[in-house]
C-alpha atoms as a PDB file:
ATOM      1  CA  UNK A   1    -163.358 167.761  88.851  1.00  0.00           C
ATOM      2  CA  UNK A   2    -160.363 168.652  90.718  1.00  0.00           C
ATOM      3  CA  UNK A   3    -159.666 167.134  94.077  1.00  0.00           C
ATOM      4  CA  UNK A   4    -158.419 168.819  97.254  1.00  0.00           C
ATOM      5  CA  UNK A   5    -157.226 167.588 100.301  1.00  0.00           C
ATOM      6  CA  UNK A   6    -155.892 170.033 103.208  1.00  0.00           C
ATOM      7  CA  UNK A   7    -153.511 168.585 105.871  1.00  0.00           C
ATOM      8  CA  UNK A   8    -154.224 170.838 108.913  1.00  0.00           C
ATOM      9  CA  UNK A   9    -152.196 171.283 112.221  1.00  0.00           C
ATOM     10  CA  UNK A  10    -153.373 169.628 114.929  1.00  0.00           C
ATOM     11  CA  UNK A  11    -156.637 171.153 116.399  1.00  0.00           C
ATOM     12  CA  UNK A  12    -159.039 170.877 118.887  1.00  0.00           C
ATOM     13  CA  UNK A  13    -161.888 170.159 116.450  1.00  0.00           C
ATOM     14  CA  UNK A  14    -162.309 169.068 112.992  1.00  0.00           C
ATOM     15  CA  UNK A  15    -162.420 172.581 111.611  1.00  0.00           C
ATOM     16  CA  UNK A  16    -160.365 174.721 114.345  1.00  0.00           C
ATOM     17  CA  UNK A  17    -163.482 177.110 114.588  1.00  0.00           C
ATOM     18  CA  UNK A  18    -164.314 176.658 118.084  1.00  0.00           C
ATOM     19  CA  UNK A  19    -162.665 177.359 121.656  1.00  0.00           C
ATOM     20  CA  UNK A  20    -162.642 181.174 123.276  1.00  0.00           C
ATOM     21  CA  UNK A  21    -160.661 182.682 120.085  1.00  0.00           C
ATOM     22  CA  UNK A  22    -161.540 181.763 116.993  1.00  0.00           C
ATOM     23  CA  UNK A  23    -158.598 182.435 113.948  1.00  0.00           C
ATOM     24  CA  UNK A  24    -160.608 184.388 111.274  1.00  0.00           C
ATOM     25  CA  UNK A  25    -158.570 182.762 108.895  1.00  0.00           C
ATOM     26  CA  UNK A  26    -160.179 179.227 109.850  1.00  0.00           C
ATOM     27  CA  UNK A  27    -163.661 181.030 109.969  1.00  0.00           C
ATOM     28  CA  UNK A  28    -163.220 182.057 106.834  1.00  0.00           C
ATOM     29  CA  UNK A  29    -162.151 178.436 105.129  1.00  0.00           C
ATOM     30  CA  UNK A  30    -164.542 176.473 106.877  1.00  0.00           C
ATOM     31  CA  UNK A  31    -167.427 179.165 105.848  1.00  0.00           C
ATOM     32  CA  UNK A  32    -165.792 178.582 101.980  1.00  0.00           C
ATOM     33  CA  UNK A  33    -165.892 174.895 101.911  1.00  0.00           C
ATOM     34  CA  UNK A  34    -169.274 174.541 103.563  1.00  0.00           C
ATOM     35  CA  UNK A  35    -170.180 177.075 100.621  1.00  0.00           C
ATOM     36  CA  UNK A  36    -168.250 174.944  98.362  1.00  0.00           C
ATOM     37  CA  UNK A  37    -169.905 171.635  99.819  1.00  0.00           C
ATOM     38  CA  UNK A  38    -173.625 172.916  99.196  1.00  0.00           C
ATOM     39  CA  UNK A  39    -172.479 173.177  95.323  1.00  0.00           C
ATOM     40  CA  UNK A  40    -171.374 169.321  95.511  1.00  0.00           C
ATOM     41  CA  UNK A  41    -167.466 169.973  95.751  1.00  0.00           C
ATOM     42  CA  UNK A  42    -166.147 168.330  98.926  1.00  0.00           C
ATOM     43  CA  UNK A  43    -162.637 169.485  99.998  1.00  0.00           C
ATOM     44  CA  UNK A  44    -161.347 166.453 102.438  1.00  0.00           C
ATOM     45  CA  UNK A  45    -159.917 167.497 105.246  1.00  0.00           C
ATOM     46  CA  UNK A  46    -157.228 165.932 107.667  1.00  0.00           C
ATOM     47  CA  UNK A  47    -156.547 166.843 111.001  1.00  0.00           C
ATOM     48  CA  UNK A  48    -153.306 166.221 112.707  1.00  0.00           C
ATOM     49  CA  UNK A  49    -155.197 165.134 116.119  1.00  0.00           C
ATOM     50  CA  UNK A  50    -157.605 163.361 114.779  1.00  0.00           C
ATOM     51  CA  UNK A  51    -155.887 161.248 111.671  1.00  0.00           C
ATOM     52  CA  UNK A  52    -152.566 161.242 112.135  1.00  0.00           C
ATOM     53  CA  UNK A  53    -152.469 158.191 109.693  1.00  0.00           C
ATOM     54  CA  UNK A  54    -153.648 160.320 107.264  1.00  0.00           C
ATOM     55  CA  UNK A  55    -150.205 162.169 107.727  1.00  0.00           C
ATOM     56  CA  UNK A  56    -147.563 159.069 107.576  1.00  0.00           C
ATOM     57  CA  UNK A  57    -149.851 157.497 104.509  1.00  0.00           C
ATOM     58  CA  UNK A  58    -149.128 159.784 102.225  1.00  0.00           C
ATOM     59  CA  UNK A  59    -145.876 159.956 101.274  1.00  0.00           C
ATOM     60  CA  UNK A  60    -145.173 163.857 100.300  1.00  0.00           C
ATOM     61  CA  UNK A  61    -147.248 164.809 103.301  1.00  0.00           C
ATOM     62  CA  UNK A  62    -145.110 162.753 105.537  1.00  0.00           C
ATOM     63  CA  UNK A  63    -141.527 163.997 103.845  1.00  0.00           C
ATOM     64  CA  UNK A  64    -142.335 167.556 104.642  1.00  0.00           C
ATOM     65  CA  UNK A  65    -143.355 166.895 108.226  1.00  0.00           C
ATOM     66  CA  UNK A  66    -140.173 165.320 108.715  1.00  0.00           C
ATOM     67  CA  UNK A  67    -137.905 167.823 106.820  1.00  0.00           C
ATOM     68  CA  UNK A  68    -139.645 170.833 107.798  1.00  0.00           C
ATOM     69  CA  UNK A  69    -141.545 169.782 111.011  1.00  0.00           C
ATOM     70  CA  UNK A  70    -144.982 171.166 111.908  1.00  0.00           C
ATOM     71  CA  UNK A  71    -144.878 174.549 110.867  1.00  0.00           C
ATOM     72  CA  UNK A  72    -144.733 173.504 106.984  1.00  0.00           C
ATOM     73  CA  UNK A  73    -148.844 172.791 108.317  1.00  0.00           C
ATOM     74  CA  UNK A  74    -151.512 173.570 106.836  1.00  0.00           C
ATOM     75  CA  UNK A  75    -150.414 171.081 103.750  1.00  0.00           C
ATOM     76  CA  UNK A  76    -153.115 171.891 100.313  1.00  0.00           C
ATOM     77  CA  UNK A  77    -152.943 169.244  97.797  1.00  0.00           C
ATOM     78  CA  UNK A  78    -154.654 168.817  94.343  1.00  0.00           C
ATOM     79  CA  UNK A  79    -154.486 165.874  92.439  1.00  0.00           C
ATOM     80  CA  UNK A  80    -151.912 164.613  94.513  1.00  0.00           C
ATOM     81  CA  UNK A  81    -149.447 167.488  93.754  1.00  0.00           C
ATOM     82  CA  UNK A  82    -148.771 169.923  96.566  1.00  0.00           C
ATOM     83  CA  UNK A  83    -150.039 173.465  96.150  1.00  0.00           C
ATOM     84  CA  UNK A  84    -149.298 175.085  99.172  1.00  0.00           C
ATOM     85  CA  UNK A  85    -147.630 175.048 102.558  1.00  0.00           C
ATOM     86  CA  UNK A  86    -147.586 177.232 105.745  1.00  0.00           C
ATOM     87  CA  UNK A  87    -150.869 178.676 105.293  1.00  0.00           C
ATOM     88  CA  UNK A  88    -154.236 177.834 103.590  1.00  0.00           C
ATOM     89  CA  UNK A  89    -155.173 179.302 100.279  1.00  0.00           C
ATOM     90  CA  UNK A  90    -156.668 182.246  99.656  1.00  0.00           C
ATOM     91  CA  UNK A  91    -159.789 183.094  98.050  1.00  0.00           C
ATOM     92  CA  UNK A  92    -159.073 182.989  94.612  1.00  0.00           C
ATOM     93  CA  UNK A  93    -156.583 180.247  95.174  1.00  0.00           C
ATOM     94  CA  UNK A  94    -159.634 178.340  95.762  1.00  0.00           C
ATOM     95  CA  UNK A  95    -160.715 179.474  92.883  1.00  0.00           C
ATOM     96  CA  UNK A  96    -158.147 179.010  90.780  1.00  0.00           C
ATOM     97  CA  UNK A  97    -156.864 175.737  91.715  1.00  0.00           C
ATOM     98  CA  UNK A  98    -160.255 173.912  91.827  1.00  0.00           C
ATOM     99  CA  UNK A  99    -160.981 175.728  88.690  1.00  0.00           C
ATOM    100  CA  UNK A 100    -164.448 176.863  89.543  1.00  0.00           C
ATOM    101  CA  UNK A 101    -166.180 180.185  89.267  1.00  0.00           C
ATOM    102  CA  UNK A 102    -165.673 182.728  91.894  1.00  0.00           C
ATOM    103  CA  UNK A 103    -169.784 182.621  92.603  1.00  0.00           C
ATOM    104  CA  UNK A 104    -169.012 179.329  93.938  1.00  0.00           C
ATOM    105  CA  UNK A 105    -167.445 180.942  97.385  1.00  0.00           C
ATOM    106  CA  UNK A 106    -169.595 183.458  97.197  1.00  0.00           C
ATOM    107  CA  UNK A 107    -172.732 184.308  99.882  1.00  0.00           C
ATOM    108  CA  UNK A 108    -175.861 183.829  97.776  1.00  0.00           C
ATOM    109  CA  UNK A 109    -176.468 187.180  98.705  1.00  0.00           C
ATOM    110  CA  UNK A 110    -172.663 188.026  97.306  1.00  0.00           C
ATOM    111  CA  UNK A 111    -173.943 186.419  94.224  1.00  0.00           C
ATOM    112  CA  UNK A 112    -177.203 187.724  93.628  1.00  0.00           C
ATOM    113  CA  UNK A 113    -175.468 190.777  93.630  1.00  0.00           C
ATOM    114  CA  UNK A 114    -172.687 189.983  91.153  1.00  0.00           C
ATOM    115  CA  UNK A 115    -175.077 188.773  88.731  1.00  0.00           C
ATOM    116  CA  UNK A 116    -177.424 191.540  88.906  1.00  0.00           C
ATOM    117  CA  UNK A 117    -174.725 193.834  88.199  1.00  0.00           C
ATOM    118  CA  UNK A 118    -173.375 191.858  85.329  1.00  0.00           C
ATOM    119  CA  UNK A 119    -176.687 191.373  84.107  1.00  0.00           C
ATOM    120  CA  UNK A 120    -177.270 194.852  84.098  1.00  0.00           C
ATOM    121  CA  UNK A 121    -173.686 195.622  82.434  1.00  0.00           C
ATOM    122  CA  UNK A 122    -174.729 193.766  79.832  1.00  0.00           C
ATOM    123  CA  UNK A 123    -177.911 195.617  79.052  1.00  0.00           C
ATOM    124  CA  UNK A 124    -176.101 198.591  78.379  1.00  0.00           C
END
């Protein structure tokens, strides 16, 4: 199994979903990993306020704060290769770079509707 690890920008809380305005776009990855952690893959997470450790310990982490500053945050690693910078992955990033199948960040609901419909395409 592939292993993930996003370096966010500092935040209030561990996910960024809380405080008067919530960013959709951390809504939606913190909705996708809790999906993602209920099918037994855990993403690990680092936030710049709360672990800055994290940050200096690893060493490509730490050379792209330094050469690129802050913005280069969010920082998405997999298998201890950097995937992405500047922003977190989308969807089918996920997807695709944990190798998984798309049901996987899914809503059950979602799901149960995919497969009905394949299930159904097939029966033709």
């Amino acid at each position: 199994m592939k292993k993930m690890v996003i370096y966010d920008p500092a935040m209030c809380c561990p996910t960024g979903v809380c405080g008067p305005s919530v960013d959709k776009n951390l809504l939606r990855v913190a909705t996708l990993l809790n999906r993602l952690e209920k099918r037994g893959i855990k993403v690990e997470r680092h936030n710049l306020s709360d672990n800055p450790q994290a940050f200096v310990d690893n060493k490509a982490v730490n050379k792209l704060l330094v050469d690129e500053g802050v913005d280069v945050l969010p920082i998405t690693m997999v298998d201890g290769e950097v995937v992405k910078t500047g922003e977190y992955p989308t969807n089918e990033e996920f997807v695709e770079l944990l190798e998984i199948p798309e049901e996987y960040i899914m809503s059950e609901l979602a799901a149960n509707k995919a497969r009905k419909a394949k299930m159904n395409q097939n029966n033709r």
